[in-house]
PDB file of N, CA and C in Angstrom:
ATOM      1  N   UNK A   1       0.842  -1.180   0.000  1.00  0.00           N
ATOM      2  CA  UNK A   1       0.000   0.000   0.000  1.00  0.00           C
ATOM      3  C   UNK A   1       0.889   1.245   0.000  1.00  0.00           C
ATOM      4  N   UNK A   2       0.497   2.295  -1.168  1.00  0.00           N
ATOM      5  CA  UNK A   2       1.273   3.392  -0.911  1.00  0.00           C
ATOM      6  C   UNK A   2       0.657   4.275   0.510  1.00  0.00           C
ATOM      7  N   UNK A   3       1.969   5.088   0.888  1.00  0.00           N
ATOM      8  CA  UNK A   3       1.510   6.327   1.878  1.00  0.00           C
ATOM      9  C   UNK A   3       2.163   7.302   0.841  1.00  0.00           C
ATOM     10  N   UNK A   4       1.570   8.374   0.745  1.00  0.00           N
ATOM     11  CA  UNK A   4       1.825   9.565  -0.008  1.00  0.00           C
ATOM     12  C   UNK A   4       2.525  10.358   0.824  1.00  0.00           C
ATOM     13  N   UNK A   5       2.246  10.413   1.991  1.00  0.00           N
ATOM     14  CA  UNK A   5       2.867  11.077   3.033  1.00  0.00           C
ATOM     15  C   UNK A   5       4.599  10.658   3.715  1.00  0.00           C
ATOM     16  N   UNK A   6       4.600   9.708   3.404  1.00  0.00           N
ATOM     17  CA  UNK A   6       6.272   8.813   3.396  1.00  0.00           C
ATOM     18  C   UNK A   6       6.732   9.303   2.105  1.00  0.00           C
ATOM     19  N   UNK A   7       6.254   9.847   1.026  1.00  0.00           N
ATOM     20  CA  UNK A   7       7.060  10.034  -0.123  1.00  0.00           C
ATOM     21  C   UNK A   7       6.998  11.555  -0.106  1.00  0.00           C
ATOM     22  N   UNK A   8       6.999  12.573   0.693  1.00  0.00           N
ATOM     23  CA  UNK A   8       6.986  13.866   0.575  1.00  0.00           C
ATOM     24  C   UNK A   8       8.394  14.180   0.085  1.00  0.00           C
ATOM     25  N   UNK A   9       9.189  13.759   1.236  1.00  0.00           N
ATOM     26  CA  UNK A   9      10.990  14.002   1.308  1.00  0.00           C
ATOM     27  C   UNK A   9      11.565  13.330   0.372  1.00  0.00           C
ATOM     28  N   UNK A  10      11.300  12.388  -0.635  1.00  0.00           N
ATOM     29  CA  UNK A  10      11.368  11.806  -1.616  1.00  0.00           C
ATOM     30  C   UNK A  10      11.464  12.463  -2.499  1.00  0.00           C
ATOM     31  N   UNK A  11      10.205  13.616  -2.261  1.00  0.00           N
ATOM     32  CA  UNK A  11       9.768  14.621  -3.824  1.00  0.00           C
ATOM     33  C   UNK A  11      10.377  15.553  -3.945  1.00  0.00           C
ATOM     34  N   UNK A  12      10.994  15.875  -2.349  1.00  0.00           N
ATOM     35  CA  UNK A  12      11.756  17.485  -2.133  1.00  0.00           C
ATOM     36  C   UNK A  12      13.514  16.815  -2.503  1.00  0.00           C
ATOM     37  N   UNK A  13      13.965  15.851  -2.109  1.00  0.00           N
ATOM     38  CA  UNK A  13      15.064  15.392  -2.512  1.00  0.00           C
ATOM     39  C   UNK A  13      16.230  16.150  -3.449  1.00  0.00           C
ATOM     40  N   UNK A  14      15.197  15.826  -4.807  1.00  0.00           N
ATOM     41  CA  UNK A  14      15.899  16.764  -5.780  1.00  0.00           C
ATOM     42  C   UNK A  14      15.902  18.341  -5.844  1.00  0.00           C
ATOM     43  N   UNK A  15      14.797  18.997  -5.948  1.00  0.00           N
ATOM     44  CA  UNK A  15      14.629  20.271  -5.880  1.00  0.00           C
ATOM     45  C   UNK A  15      14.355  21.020  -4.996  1.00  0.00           C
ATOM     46  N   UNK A  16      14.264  20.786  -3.548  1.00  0.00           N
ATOM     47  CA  UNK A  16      14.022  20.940  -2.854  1.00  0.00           C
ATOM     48  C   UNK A  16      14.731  22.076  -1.840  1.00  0.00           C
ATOM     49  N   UNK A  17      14.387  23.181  -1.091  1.00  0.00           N
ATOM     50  CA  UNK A  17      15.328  24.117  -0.668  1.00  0.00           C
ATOM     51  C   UNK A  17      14.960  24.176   0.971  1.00  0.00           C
ATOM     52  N   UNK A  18      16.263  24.175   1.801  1.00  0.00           N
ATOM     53  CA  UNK A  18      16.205  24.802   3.019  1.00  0.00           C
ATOM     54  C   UNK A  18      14.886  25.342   3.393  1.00  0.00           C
ATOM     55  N   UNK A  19      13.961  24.925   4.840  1.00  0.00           N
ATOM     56  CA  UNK A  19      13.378  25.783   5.228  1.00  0.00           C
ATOM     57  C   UNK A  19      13.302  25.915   6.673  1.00  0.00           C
ATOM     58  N   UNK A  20      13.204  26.878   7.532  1.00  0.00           N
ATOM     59  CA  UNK A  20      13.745  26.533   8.951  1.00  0.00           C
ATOM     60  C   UNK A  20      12.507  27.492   9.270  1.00  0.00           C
ATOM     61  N   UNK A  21      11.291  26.858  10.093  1.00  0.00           N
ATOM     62  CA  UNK A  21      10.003  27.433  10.963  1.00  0.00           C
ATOM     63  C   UNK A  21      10.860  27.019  12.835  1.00  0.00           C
ATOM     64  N   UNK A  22      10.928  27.785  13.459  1.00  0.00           N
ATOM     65  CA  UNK A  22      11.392  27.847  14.998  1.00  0.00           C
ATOM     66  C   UNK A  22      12.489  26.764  14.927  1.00  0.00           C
ATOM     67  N   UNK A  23      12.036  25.398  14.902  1.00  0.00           N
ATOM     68  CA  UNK A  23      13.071  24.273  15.316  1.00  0.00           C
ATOM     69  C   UNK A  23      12.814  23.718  14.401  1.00  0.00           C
ATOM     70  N   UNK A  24      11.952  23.909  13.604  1.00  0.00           N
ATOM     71  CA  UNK A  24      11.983  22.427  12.609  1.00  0.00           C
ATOM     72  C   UNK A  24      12.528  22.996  11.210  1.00  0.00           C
ATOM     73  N   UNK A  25      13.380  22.008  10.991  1.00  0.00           N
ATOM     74  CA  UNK A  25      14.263  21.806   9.899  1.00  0.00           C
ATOM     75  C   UNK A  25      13.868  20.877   8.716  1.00  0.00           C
ATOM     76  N   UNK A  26      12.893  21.292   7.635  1.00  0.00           N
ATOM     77  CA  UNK A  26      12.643  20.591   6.353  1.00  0.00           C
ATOM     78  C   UNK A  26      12.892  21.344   5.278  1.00  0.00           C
ATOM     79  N   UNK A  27      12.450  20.959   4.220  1.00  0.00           N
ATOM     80  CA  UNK A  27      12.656  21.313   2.342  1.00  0.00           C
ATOM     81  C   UNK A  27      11.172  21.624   2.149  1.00  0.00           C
ATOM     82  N   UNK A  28      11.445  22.245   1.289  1.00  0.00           N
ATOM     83  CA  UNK A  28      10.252  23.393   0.854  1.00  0.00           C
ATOM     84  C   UNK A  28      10.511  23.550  -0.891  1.00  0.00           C
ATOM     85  N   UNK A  29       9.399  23.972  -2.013  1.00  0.00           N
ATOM     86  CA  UNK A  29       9.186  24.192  -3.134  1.00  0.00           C
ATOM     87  C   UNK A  29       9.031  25.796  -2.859  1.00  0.00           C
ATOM     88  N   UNK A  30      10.046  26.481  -3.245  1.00  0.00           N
ATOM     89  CA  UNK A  30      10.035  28.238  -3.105  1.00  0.00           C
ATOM     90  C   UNK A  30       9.150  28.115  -4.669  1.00  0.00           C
ATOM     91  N   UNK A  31       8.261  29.311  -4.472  1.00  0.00           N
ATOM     92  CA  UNK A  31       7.515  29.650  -6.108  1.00  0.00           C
ATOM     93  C   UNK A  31       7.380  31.228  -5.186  1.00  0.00           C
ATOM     94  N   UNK A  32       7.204  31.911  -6.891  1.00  0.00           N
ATOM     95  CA  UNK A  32       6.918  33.493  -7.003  1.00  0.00           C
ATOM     96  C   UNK A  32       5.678  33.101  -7.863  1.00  0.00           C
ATOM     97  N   UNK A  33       4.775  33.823  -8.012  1.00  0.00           N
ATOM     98  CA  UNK A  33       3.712  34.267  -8.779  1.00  0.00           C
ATOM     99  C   UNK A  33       3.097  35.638  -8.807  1.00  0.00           C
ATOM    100  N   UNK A  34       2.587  36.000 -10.120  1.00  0.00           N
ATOM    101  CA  UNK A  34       2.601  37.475 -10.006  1.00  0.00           C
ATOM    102  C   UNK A  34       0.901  37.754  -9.164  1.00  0.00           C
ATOM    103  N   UNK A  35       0.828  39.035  -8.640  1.00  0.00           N
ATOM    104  CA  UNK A  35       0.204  39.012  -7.970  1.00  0.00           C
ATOM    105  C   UNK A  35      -0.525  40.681  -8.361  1.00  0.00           C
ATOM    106  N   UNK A  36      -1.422  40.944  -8.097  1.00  0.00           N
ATOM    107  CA  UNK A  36      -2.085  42.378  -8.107  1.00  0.00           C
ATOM    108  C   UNK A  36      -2.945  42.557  -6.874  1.00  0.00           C
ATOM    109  N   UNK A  37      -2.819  43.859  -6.576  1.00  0.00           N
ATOM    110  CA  UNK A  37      -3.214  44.023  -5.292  1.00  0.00           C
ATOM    111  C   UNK A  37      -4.232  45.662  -5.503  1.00  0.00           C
ATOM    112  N   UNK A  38      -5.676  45.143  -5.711  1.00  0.00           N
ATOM    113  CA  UNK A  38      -6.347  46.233  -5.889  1.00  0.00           C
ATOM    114  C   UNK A  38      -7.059  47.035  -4.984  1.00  0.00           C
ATOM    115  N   UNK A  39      -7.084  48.231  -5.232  1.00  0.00           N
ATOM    116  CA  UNK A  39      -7.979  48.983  -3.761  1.00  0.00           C
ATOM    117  C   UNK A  39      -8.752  50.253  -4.698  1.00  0.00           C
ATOM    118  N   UNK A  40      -9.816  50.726  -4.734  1.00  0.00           N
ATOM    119  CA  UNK A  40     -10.323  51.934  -5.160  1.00  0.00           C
ATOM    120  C   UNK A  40      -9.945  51.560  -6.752  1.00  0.00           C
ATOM    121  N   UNK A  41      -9.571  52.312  -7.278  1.00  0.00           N
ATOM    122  CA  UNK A  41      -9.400  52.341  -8.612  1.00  0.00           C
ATOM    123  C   UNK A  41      -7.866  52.137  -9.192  1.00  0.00           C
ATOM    124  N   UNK A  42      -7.048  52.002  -8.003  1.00  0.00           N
ATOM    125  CA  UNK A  42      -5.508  51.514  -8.212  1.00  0.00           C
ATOM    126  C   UNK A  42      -5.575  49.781  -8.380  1.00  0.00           C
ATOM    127  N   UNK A  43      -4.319  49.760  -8.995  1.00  0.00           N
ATOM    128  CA  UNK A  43      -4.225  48.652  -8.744  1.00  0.00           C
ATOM    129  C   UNK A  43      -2.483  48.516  -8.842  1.00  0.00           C
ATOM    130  N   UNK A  44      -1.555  47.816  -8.455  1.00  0.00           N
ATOM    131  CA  UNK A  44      -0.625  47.631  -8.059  1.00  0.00           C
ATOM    132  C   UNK A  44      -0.168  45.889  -8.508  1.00  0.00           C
ATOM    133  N   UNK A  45       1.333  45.591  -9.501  1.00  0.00           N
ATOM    134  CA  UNK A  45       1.539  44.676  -9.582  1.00  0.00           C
ATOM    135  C   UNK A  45       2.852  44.460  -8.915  1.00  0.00           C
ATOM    136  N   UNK A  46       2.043  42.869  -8.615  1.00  0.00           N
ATOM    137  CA  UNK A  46       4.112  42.785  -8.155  1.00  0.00           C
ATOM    138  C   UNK A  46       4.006  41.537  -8.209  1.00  0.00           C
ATOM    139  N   UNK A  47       5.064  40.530  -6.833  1.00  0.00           N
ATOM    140  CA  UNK A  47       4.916  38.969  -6.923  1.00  0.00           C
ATOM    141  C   UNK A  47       4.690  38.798  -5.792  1.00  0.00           C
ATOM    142  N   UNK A  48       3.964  37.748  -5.453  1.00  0.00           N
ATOM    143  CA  UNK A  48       3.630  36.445  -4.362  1.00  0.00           C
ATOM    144  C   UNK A  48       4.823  35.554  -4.188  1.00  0.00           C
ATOM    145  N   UNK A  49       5.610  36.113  -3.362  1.00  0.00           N
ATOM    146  CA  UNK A  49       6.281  34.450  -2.993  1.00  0.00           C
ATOM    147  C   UNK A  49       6.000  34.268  -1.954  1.00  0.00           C
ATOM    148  N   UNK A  50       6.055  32.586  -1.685  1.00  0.00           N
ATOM    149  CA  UNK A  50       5.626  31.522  -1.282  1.00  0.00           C
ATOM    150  C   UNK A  50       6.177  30.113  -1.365  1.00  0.00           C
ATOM    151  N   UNK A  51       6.370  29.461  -0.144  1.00  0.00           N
ATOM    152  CA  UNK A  51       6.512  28.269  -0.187  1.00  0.00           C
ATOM    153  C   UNK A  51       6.038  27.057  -0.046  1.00  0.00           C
ATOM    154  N   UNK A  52       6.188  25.920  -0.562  1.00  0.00           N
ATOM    155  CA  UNK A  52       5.398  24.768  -0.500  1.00  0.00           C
ATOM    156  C   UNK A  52       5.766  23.786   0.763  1.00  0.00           C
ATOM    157  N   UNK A  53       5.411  22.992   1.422  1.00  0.00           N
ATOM    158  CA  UNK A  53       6.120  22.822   2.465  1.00  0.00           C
ATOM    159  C   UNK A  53       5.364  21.781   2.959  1.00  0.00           C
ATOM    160  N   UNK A  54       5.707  20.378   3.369  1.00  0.00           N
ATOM    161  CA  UNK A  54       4.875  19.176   3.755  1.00  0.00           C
ATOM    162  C   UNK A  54       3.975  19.469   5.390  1.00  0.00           C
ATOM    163  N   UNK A  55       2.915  19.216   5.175  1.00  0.00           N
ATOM    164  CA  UNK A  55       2.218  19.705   6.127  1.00  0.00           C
ATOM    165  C   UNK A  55       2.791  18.854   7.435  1.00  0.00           C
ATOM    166  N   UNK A  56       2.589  17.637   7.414  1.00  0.00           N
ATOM    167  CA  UNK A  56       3.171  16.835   8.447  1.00  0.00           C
ATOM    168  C   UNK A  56       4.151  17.197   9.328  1.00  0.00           C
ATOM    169  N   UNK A  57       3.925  17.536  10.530  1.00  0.00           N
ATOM    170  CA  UNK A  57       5.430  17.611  11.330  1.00  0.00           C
ATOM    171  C   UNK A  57       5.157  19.768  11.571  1.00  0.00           C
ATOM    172  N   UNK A  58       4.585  20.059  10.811  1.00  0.00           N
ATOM    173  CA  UNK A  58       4.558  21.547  11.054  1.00  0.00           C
ATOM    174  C   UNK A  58       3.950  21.928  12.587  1.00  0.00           C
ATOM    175  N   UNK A  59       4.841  23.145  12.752  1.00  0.00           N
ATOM    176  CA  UNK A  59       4.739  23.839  14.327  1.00  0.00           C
ATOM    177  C   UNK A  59       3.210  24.737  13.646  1.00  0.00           C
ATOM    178  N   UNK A  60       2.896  25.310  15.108  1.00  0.00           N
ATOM    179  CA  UNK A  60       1.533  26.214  14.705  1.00  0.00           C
ATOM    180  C   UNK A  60       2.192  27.280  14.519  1.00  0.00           C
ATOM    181  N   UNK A  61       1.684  28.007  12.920  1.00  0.00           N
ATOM    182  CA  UNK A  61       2.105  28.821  12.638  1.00  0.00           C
ATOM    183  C   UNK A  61       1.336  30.356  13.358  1.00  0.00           C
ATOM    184  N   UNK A  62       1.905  31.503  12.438  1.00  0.00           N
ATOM    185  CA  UNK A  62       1.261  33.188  13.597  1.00  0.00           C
ATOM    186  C   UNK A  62       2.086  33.781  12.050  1.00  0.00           C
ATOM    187  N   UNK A  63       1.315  34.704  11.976  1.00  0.00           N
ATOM    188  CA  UNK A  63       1.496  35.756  10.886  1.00  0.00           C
ATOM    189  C   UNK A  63       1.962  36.666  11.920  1.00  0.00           C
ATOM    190  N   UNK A  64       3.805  36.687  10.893  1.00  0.00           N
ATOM    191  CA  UNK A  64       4.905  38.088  11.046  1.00  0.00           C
ATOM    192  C   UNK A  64       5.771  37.149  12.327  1.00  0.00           C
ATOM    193  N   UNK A  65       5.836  35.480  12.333  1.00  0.00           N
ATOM    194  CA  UNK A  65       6.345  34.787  12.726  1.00  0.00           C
ATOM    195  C   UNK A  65       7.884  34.563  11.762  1.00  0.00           C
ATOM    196  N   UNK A  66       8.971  34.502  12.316  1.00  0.00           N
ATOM    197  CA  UNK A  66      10.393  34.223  11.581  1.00  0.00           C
ATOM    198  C   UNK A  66      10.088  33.357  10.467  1.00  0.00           C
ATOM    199  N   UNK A  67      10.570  33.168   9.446  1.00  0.00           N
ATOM    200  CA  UNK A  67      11.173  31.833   8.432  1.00  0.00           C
ATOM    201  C   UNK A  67      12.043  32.112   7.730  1.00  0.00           C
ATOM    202  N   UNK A  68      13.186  30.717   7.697  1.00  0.00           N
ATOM    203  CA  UNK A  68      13.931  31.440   6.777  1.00  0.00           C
ATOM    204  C   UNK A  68      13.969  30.526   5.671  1.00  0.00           C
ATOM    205  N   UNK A  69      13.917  30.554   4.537  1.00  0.00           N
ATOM    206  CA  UNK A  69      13.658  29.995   3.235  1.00  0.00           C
ATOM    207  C   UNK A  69      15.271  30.082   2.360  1.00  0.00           C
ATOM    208  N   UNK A  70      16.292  28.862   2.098  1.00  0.00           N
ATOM    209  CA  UNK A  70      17.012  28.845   1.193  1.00  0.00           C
ATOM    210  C   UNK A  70      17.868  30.167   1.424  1.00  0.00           C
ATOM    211  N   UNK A  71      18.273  30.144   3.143  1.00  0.00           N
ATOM    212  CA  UNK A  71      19.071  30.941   3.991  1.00  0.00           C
ATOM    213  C   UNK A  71      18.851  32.110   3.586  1.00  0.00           C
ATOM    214  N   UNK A  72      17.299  33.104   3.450  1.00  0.00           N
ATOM    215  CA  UNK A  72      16.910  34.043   3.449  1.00  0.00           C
ATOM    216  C   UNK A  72      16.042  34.415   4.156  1.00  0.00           C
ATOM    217  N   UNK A  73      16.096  34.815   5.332  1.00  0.00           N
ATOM    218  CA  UNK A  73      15.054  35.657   6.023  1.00  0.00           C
ATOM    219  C   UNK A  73      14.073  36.598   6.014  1.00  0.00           C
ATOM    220  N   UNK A  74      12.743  35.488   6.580  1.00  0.00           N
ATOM    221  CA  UNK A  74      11.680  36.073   5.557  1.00  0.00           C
ATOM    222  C   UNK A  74      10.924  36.282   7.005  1.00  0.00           C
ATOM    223  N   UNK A  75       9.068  36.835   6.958  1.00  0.00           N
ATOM    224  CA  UNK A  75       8.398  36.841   8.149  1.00  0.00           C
ATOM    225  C   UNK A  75       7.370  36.339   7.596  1.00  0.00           C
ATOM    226  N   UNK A  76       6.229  35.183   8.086  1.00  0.00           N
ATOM    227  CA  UNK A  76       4.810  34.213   7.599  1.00  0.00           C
ATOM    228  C   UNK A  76       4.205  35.806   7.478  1.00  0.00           C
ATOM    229  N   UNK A  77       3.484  35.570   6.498  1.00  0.00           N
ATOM    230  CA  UNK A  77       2.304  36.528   5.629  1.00  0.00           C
ATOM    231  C   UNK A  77       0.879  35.787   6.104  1.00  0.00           C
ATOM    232  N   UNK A  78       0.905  34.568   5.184  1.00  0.00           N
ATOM    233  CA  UNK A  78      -0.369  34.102   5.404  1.00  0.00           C
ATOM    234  C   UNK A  78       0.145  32.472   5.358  1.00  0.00           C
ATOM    235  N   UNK A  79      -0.626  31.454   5.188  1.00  0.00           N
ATOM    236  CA  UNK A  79      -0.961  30.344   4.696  1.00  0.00           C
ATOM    237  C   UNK A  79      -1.982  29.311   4.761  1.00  0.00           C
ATOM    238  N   UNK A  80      -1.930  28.505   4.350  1.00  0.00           N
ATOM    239  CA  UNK A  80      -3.269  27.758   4.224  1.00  0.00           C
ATOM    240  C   UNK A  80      -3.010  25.934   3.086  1.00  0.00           C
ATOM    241  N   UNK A  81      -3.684  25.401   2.677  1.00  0.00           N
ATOM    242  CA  UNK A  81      -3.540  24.303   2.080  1.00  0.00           C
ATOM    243  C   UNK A  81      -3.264  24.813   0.956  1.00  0.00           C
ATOM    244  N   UNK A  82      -2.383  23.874   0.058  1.00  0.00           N
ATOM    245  CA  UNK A  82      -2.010  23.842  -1.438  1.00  0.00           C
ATOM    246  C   UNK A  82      -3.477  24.029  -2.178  1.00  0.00           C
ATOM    247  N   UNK A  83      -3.750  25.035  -2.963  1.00  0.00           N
ATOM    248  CA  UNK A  83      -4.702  25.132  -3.479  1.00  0.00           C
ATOM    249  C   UNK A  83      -4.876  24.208  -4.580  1.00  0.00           C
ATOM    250  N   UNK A  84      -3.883  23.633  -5.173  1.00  0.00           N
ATOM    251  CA  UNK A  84      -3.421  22.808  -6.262  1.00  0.00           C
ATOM    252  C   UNK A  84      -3.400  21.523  -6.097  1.00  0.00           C
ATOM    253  N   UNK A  85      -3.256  21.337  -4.660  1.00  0.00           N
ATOM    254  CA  UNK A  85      -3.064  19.566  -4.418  1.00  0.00           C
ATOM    255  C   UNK A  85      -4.453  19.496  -3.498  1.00  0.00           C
ATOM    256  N   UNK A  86      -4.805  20.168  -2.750  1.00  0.00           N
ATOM    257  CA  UNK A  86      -5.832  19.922  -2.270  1.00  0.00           C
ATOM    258  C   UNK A  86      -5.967  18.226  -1.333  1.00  0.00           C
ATOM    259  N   UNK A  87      -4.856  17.630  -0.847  1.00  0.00           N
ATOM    260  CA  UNK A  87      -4.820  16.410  -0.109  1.00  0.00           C
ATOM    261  C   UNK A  87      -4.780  16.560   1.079  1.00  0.00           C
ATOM    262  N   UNK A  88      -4.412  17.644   1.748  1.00  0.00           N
ATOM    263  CA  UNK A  88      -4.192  18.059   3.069  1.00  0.00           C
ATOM    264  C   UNK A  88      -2.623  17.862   3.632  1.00  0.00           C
ATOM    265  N   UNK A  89      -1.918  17.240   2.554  1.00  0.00           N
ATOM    266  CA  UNK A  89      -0.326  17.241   2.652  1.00  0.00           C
ATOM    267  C   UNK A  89       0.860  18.346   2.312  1.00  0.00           C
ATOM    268  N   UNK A  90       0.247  19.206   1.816  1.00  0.00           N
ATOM    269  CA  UNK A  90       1.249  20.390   1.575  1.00  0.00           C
ATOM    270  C   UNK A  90       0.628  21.215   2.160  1.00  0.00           C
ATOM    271  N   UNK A  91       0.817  22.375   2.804  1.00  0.00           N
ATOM    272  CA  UNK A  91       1.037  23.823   3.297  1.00  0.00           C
ATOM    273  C   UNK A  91       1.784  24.992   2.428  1.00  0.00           C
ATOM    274  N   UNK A  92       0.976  25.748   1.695  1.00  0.00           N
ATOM    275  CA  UNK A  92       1.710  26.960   1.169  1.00  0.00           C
ATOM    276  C   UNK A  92       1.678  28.069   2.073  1.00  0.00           C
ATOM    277  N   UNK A  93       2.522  28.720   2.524  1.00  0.00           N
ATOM    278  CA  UNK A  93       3.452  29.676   3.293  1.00  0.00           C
ATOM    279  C   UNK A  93       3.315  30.869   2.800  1.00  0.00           C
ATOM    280  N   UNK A  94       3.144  31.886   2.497  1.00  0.00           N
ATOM    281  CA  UNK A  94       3.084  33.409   2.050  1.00  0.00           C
ATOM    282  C   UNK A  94       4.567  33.583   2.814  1.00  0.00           C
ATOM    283  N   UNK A  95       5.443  34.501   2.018  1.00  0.00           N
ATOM    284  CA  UNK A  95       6.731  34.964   2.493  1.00  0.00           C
ATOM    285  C   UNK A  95       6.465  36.676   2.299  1.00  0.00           C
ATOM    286  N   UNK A  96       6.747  37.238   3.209  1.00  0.00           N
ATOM    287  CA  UNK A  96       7.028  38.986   2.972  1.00  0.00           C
ATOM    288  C   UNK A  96       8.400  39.244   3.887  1.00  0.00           C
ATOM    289  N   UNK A  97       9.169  39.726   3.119  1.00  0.00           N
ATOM    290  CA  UNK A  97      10.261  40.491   4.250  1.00  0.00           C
ATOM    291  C   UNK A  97      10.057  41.239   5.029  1.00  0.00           C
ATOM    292  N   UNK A  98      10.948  41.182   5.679  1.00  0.00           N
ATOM    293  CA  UNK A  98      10.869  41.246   7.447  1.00  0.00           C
ATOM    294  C   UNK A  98      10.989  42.894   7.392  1.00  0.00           C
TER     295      UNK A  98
END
């Protein structure tokens, strides 16, 4: 029987980058995506980065909490489930500098 969840660190193996939440030490999928941010009649482009990150084993996160991503120091924005995988095994991370 497969576990999908035993093959996370499997998947991060190859491409996979540094990610350090308080004490815990795993691999993460860094992505940018462009992003617009509208209010009134402005609107403002820029990017979303964000990381992918195996849900399993995660501390409780707090927005404007430390992370550092692929030895760059970042502060949690937001996060929530992989909108894309939708299994309850990944966690995407919102990154904003600190």
């Amino acid at each position: 029987m497969l576990d999908p969840a035993a093959d996370l660190d499997l998947f991060l193996a190859d491409f996979g980058v540094p990610v350090v939440i308080g004490t815990l030490e795993t691999s993460g999928i860094l992505d940018e995506e462009p992003a617009e941010v509208l209010g009134g009649r402005a609107a403002v482009a820029g990017r979303y980065r964000s990381v992918l990150v195996p849900t399993p084993g995660l501390p409780a996160l707090h927005r404007d909490d430390p992370i550092r991503v692929n030895g760059i120091d970042y502060t949690i924005r937001d996060w929530g489930p992989d909108a894309r995988t939708l299994d309850g095994l990944w966690t995407r991370i919102g990154l904003a500098e600190p």
